[in-house]
Protein backbone atom coordinates (compact mmCIF):
# COMPACT_ATOMS: atom_id res chain seq x y z
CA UNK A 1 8.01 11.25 -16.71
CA UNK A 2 7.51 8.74 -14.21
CA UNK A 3 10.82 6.54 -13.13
CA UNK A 4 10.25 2.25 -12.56
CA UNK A 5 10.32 3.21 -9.04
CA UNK A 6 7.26 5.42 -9.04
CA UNK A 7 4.85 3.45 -11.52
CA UNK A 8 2.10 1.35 -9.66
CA UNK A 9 1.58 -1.38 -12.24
CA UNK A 10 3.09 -4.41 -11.53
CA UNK A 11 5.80 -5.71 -14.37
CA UNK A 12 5.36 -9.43 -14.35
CA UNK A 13 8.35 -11.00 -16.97
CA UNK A 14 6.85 -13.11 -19.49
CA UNK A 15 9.15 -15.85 -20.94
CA UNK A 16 10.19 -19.80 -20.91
CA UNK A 17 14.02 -19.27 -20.39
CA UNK A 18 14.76 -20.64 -16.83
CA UNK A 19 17.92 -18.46 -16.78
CA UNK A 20 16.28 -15.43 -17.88
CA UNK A 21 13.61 -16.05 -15.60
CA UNK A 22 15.76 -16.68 -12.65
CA UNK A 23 18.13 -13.74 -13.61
CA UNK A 24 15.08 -11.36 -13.35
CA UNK A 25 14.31 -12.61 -10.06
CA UNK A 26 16.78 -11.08 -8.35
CA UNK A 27 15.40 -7.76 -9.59
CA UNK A 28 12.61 -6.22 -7.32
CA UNK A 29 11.13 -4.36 -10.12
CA UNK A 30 9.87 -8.04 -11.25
CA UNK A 31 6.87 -8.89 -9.24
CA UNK A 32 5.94 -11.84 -10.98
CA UNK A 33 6.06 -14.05 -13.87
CA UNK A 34 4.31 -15.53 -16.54
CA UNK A 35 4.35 -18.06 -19.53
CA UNK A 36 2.38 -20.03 -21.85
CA UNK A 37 2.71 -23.47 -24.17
CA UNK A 38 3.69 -21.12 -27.47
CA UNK A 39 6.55 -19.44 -25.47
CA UNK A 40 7.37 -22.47 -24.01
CA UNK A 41 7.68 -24.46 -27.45
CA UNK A 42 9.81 -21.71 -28.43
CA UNK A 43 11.76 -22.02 -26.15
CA UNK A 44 12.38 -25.54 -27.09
CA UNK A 45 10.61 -26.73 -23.87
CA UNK A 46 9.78 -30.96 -24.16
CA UNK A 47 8.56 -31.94 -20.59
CA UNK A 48 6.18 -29.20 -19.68
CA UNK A 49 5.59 -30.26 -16.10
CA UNK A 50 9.51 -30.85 -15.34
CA UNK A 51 10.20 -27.10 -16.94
CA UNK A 52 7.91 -25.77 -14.39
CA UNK A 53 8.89 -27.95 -11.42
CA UNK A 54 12.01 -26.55 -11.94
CA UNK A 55 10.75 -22.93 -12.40
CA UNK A 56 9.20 -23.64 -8.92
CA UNK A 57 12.03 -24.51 -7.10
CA UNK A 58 13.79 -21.09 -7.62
CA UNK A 59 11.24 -19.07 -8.01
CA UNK A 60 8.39 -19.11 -4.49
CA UNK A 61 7.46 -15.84 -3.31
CA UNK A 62 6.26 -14.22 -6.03
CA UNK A 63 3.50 -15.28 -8.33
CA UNK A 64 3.31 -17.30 -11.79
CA UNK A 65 1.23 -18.58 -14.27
CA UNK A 66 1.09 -21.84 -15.89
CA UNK A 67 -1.71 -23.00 -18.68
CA UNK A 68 -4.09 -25.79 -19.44
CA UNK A 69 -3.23 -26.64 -23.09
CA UNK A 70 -6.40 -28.96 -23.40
CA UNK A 71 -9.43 -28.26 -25.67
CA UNK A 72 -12.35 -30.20 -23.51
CA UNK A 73 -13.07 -28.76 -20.39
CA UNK A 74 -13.27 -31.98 -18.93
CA UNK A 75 -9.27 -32.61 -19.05
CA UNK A 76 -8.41 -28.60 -18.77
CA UNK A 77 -10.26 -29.28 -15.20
CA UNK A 78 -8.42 -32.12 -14.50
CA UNK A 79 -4.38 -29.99 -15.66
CA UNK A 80 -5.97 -27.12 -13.79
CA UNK A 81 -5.89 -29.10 -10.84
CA UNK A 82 -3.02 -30.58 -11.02
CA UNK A 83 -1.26 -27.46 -11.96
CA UNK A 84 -2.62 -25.70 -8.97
CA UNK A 85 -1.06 -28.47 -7.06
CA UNK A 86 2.70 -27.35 -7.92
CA UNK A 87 2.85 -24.51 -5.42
CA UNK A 88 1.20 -21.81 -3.56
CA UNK A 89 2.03 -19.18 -5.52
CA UNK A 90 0.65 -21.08 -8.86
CA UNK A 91 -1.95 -19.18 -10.90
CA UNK A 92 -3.58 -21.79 -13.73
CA UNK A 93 -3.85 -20.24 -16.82
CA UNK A 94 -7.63 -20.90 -18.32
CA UNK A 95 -8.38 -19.70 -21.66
CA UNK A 96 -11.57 -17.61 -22.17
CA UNK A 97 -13.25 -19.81 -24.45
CA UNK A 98 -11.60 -23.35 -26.08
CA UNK A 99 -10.85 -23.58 -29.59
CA UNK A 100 -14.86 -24.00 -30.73
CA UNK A 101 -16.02 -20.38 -29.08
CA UNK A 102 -17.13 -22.32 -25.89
CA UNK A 103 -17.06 -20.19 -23.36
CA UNK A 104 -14.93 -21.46 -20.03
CA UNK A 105 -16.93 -19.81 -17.55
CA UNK A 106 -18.47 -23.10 -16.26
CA UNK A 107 -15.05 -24.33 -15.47
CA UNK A 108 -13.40 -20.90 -14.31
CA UNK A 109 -16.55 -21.03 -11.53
CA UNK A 110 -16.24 -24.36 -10.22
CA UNK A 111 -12.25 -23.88 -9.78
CA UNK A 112 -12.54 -20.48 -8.19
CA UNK A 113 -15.34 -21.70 -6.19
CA UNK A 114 -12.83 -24.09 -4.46
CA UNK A 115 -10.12 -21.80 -4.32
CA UNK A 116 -8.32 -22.14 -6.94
CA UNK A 117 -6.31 -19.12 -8.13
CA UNK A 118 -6.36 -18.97 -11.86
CA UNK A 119 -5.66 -16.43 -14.77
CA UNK A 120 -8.10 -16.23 -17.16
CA UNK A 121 -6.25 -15.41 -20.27
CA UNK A 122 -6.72 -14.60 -24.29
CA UNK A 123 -9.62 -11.91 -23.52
CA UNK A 124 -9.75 -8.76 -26.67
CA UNK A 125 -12.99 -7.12 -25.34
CA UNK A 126 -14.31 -5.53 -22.46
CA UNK A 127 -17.87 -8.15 -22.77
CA UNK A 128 -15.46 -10.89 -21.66
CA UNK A 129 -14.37 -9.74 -18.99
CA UNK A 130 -18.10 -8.91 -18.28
CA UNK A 131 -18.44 -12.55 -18.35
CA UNK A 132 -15.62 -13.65 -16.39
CA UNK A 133 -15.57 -11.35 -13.24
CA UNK A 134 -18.57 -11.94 -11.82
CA UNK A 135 -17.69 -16.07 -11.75
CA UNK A 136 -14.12 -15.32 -10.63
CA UNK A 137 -16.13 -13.74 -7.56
CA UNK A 138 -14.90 -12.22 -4.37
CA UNK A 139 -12.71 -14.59 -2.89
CA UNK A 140 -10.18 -16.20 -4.48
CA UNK A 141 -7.06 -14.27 -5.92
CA UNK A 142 -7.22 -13.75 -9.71
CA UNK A 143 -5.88 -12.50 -12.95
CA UNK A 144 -7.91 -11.19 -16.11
CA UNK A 145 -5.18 -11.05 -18.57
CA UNK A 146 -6.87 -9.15 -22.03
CA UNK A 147 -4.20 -8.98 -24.91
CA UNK A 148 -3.74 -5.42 -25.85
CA UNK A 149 -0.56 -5.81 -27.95
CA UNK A 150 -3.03 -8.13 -30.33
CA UNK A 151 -5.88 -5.75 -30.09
CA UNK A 152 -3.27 -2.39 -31.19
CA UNK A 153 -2.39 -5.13 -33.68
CA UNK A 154 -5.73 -4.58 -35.82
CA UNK A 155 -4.95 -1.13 -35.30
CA UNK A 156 -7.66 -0.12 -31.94
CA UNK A 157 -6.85 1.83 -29.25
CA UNK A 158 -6.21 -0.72 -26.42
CA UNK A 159 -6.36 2.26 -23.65
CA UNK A 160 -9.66 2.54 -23.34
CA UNK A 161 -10.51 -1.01 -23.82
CA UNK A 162 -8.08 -1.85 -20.98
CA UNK A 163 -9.96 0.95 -18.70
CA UNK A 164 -13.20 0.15 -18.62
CA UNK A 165 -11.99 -3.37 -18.11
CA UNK A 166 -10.49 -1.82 -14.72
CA UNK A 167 -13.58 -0.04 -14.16
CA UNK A 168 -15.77 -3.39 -14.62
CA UNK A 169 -13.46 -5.20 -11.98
CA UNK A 170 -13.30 -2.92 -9.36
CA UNK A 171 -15.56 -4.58 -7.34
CA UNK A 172 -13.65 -7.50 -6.83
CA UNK A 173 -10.64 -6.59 -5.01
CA UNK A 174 -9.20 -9.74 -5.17
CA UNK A 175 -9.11 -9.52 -8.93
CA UNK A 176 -6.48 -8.18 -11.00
CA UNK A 177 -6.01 -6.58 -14.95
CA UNK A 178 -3.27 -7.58 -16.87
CA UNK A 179 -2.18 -5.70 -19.73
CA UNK A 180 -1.13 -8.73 -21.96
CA UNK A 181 1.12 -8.90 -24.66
CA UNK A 182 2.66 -5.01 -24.88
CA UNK A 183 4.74 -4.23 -27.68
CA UNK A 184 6.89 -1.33 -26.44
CA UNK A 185 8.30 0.01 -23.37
CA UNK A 186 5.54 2.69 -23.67
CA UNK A 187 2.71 0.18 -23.14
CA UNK A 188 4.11 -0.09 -19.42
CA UNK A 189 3.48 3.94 -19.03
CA UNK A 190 0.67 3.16 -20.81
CA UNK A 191 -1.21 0.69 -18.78
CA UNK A 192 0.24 2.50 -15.31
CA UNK A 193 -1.94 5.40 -17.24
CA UNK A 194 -5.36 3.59 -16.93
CA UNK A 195 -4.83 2.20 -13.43
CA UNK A 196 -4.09 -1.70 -14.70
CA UNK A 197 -2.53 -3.37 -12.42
CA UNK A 198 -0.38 -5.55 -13.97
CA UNK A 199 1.60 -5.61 -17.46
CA UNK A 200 3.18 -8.46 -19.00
CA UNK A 201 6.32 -8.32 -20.63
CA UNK A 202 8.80 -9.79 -22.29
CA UNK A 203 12.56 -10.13 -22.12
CA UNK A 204 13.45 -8.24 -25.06
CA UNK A 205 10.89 -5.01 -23.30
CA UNK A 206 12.87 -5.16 -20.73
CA UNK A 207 16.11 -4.82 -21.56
CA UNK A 208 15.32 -0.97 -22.38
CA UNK A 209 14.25 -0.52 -18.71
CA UNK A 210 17.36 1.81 -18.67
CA UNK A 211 16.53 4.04 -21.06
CA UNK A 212 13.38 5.29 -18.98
CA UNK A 213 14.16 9.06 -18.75
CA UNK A 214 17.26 8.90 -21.07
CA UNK A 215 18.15 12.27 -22.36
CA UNK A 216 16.38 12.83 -26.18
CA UNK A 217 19.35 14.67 -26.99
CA UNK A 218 22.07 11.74 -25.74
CA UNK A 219 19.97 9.72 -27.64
CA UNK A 220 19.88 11.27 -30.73
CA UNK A 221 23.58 11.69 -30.61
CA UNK A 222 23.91 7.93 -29.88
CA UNK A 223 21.98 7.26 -33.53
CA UNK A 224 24.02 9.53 -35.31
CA UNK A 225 27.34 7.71 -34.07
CA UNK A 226 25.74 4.24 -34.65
CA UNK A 227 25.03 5.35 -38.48
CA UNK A 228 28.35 6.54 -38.83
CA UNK A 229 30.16 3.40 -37.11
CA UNK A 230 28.21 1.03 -38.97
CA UNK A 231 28.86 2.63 -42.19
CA UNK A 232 32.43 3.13 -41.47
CA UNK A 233 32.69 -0.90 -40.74
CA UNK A 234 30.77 -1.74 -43.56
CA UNK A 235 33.16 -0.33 -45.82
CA UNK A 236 30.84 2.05 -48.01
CA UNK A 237 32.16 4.17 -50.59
CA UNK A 238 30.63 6.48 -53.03
């Protein structure tokens, strides 16, 4: 088994906590970060540009993603812009298609076209990013971000999905795959696998970042005490 050290992927934390974020920041394992208007809701988030501001005066080296939460292209091209504004190490977040299966690709070519870095996000198939790629071109830096926690949800194999997604980018080497939306530690092994070269994760994920390589025996052990603490606590007679 691999240790962090030796995976390639790139583990970009994905959250709206500004203490969270800024705790992971001082871990070099983090290479970047990302969020999005649910997480941020959740998170109990009211002024969307002030959260980020502040995200973006901690937080300068390393890139993250912030997304246009309009459905008419005409105003996600005007928060895109604006967005991009905040910093140089801002990716706009542009989802594949709005609400009424529009496709975006009209607006992801005019903003990449002027340098603009974006992440095109909420992709499930490989035909998307088909679509996307070629408009993202050979210039600017950019994320494809396709959601393979969602598409293991409806119970596919993401892997090979997520590969021939790699294989469809690889010639634009300023382009990037993101494994979006994992839903175990595994998914980071996973996606280092196929040659992605980022994964997304959450705060939760990564708390078990020490238990890469633990001991199956330890570990077992460690269950069997847990049952029999928690029982003992609990009281439980028979």
């Amino acid at each position: 088994m691999k240790t962090l050290n030796q995976l390639k992927v790139k583990i970009f934390a994905d959250g709206a906590d500004l203490n969270g974020m800024l705790e992971l920041y001082n871990h070099n394992y983090i290479k970047g970060f990302t969020t999005n208007p649910t997480l941020m809701r959740k998170g109990g988030i009211n002024d969307y540009e002030g959260f980020a501001r502040q995200v973006l005066e901690h937080i300068t080296d390393r890139p993250i993603s912030f997304e246009v939460f309009s459905d008419e292209f005409s105003e996600m091209e005007r928060q895109a812009r604006k967005i991009s504004g905040w910093g140089r190490n801002v990716f706009v977040k542009i989802p594949v298609t709005n609400t009424r299966r529009e496709s975006s690709v009209d607006l992801i070519r005019r903003l990449a076209s002027e340098g603009i870095q974006l992440n095109v996000t909420a992709l499930t198939m490989p035909e998307q990013v088909r679509r996307v790629a070629p408009v993202l071109g050979s210039r600017t830096p950019a994320y494809i971000s396709i959601f393979a926690g969602r598409i293991a949800d409806t119970g596919r194999e993401p892997a090979p999905l997520m590969k021939e997604a790699v294989e469809i980018m690889s010639e634009y080497p300023n382009q990037e795959l993101i494994w979006a939306s994992p839903r175990e530690l595994l998914n980071i092994f996973h996606a280092d696998e196929i040659g992605c070269h980022v994964i997304t994760v959450t705060y939760d994920i990564l708390k078990k970042l020490p238990l890469i390589g633990k001991g199956l025996e330890e570990y077992s052990l460690e269950t069997v005490k847990m049952f029999y603490t928690d029982a003992r606590t609990a009281g439980y007679r028979l």
